[in-house]
C-alpha atoms as a PDB file:
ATOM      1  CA  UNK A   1      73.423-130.368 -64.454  1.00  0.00           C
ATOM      2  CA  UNK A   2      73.943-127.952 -61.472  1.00  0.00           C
ATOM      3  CA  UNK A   3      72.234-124.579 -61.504  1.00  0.00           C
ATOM      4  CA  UNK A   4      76.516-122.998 -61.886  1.00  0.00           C
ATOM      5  CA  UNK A   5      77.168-125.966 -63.731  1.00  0.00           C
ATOM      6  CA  UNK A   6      74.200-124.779 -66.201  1.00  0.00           C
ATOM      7  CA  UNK A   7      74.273-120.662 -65.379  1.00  0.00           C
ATOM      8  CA  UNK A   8      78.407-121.306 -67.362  1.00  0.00           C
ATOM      9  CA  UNK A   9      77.552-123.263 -69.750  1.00  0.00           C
ATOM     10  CA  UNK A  10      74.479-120.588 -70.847  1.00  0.00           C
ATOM     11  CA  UNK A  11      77.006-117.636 -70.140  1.00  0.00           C
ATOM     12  CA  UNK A  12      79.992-119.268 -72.165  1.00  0.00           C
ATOM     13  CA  UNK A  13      77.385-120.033 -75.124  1.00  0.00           C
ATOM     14  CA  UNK A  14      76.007-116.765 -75.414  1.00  0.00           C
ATOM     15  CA  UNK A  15      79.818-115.345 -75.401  1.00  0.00           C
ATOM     16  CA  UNK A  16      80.952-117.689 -77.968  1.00  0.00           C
ATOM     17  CA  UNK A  17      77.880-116.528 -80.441  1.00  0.00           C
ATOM     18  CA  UNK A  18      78.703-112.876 -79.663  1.00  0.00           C
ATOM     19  CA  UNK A  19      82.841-113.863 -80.059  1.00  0.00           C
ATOM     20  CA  UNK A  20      81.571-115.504 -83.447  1.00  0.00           C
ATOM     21  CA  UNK A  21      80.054-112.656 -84.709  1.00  0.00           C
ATOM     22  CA  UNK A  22      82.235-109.919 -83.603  1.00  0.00           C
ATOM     23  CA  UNK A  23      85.158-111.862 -85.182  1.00  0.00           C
ATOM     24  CA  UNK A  24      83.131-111.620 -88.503  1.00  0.00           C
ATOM     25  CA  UNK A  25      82.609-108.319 -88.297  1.00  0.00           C
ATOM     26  CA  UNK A  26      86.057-107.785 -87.490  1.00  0.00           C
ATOM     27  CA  UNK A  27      87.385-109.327 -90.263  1.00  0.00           C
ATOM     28  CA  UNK A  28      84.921-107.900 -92.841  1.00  0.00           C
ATOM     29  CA  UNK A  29      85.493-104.336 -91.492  1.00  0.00           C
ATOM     30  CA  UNK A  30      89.012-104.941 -91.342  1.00  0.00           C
ATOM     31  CA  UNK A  31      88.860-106.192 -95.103  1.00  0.00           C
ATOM     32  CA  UNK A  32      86.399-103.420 -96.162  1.00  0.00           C
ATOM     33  CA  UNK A  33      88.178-100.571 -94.579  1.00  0.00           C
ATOM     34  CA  UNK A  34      91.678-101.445 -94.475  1.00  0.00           C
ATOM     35  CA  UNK A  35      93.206 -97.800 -94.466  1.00  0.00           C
ATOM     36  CA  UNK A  36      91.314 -95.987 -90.652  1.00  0.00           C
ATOM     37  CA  UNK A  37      92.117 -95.207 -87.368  1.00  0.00           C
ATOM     38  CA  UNK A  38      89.837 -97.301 -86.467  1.00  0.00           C
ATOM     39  CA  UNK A  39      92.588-100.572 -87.427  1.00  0.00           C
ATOM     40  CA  UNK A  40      93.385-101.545 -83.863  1.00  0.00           C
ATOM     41  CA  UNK A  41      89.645-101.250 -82.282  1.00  0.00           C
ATOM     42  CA  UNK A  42      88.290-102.931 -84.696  1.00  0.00           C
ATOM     43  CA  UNK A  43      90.678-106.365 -84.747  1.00  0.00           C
ATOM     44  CA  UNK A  44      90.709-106.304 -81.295  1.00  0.00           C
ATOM     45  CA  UNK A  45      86.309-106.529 -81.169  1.00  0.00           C
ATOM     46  CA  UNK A  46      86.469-110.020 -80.388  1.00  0.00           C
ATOM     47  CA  UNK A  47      88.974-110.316 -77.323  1.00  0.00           C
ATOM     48  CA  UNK A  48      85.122-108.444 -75.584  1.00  0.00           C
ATOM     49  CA  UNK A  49      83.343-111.474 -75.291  1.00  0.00           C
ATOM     50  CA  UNK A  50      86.516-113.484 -74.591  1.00  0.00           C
ATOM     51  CA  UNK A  51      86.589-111.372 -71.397  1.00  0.00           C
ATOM     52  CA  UNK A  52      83.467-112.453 -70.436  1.00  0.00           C
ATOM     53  CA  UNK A  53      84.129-116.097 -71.020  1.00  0.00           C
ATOM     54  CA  UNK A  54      87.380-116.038 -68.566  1.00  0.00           C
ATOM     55  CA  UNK A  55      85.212-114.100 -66.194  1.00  0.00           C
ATOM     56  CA  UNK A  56      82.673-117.044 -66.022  1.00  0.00           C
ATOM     57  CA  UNK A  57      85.247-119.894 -66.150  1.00  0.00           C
ATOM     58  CA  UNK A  58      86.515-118.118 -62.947  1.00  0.00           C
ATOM     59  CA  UNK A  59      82.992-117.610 -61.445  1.00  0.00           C
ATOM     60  CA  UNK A  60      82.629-121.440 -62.217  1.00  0.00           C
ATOM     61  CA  UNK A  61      85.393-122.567 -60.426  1.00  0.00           C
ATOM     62  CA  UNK A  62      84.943-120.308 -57.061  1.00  0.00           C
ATOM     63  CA  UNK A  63      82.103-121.845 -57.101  1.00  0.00           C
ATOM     64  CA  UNK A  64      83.400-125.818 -57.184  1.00  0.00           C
ATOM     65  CA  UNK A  65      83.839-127.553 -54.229  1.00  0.00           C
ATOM     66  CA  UNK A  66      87.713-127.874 -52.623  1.00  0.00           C
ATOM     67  CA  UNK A  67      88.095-131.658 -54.531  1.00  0.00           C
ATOM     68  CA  UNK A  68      86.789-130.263 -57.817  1.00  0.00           C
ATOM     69  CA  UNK A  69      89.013-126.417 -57.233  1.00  0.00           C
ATOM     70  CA  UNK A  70      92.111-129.108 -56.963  1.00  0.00           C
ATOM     71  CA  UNK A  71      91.629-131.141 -60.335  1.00  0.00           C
ATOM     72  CA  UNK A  72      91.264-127.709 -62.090  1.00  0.00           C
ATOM     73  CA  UNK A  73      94.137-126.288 -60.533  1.00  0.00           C
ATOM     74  CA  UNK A  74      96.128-129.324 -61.011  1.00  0.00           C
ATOM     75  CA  UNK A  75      94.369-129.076 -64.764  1.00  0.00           C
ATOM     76  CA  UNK A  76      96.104-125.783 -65.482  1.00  0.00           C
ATOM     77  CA  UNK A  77      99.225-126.366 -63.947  1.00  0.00           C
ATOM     78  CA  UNK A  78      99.493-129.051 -66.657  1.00  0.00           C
ATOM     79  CA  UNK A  79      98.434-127.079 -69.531  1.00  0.00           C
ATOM     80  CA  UNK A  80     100.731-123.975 -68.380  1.00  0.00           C
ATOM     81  CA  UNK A  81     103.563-125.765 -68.237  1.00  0.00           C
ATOM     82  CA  UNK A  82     103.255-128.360 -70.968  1.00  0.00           C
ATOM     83  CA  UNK A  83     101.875-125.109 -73.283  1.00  0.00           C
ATOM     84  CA  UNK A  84     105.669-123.806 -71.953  1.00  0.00           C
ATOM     85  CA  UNK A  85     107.485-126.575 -73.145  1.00  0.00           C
ATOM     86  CA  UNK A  86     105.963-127.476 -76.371  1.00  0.00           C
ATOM     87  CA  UNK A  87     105.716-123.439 -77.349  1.00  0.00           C
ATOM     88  CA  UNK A  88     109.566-123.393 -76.715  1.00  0.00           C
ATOM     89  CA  UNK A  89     110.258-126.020 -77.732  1.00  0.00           C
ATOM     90  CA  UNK A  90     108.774-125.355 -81.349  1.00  0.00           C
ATOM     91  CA  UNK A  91     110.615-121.984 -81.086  1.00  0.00           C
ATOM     92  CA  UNK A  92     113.778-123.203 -81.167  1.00  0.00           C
ATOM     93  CA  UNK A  93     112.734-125.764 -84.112  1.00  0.00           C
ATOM     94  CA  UNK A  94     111.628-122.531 -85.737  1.00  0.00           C
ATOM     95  CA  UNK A  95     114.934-121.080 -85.774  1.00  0.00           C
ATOM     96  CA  UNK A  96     115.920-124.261 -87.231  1.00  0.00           C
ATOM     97  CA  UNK A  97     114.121-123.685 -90.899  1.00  0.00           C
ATOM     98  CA  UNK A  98     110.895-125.351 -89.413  1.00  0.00           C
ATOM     99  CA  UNK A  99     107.270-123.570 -90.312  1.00  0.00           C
ATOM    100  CA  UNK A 100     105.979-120.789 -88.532  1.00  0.00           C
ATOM    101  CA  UNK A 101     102.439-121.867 -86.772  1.00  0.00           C
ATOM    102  CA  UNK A 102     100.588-118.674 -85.803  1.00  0.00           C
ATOM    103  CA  UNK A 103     100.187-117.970 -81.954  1.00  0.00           C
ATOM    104  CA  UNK A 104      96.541-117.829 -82.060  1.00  0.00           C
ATOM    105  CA  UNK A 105      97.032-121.643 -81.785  1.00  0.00           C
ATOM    106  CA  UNK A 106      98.165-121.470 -78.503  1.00  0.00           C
ATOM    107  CA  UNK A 107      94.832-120.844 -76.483  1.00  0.00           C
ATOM    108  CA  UNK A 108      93.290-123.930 -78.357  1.00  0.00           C
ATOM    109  CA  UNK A 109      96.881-126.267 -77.596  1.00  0.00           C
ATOM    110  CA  UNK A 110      96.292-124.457 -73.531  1.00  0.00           C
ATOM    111  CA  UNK A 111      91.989-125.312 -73.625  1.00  0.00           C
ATOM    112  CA  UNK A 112      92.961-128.958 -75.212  1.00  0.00           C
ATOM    113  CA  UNK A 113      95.686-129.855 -72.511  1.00  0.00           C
ATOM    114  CA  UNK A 114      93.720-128.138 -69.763  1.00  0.00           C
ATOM    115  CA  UNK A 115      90.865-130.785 -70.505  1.00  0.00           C
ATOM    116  CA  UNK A 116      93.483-133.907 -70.736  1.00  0.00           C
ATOM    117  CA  UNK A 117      94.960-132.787 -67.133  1.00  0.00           C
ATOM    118  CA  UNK A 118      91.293-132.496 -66.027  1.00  0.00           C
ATOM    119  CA  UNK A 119      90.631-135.605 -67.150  1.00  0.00           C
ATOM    120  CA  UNK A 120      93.819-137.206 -65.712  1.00  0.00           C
ATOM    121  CA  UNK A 121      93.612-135.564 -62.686  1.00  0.00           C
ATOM    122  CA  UNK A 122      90.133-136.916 -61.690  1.00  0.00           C
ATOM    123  CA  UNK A 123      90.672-140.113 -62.353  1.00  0.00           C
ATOM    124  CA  UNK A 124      92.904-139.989 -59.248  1.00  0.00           C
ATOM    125  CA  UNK A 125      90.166-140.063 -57.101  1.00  0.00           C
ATOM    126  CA  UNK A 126      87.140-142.197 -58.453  1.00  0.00           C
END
């Protein structure tokens, strides 16, 4: 693995564990103290290390060479768009009697889609 390659992979880690525990905390604090002014701070406590996470995905990728800056870009044009179409697509269905699904869902739908139009996209030029 690349020294970037390796320097994301340690940065995204590390943000993840500190995402993982400040979502805990959130959510016991949250629990514990439910009546504060303190509400909105507090359940927002894990977007912090998520911050730091899109801030090394985009360090990452300045870093990638033109081919590899083109599957990514080609990788999240794909999961935009697709994450557009299924999300309002679902919408309407919603307004049809169908379940509500929570939008926290969507990042995990954008990171799953990003990785099949990664993977799509490279195998255009092996």
């Amino acid at each position: 693995m690349k020294g970037s390659a390796k320097r994301y992979v340690i940065q995204v880690s590390v943000s993840m564990a500190v995402y993982i525990v400040s979502l805990l905390l959130s959510i016991w604090l949250l629990q514990t103290y439910p009546h504060g002014g303190w509400r909105l701070p507090i359940a927002v406590l894990p977007v912090l290390p998520l911050c730091v996470v899109v801030w090394a995905a985009i360090q990452f990728v300045s870093g990638l060479d033109e081919l590899q800056r083109s599957i990514h870009l080609q990788a999240v044009t794909f999961s935009f768009l697709v994450t557009v179409v299924l999300t309002l697509t679902y919408g309407f269905l919603e307004q049809a009697g169908l379940p509500h699904i929570p939008v926290l869902y969507v990042p995990l739908l954008m990171c799953a889609l990003w990785g099949i139009g990664a993977g799509v996209a490279s195998r255009k030029y092996r």
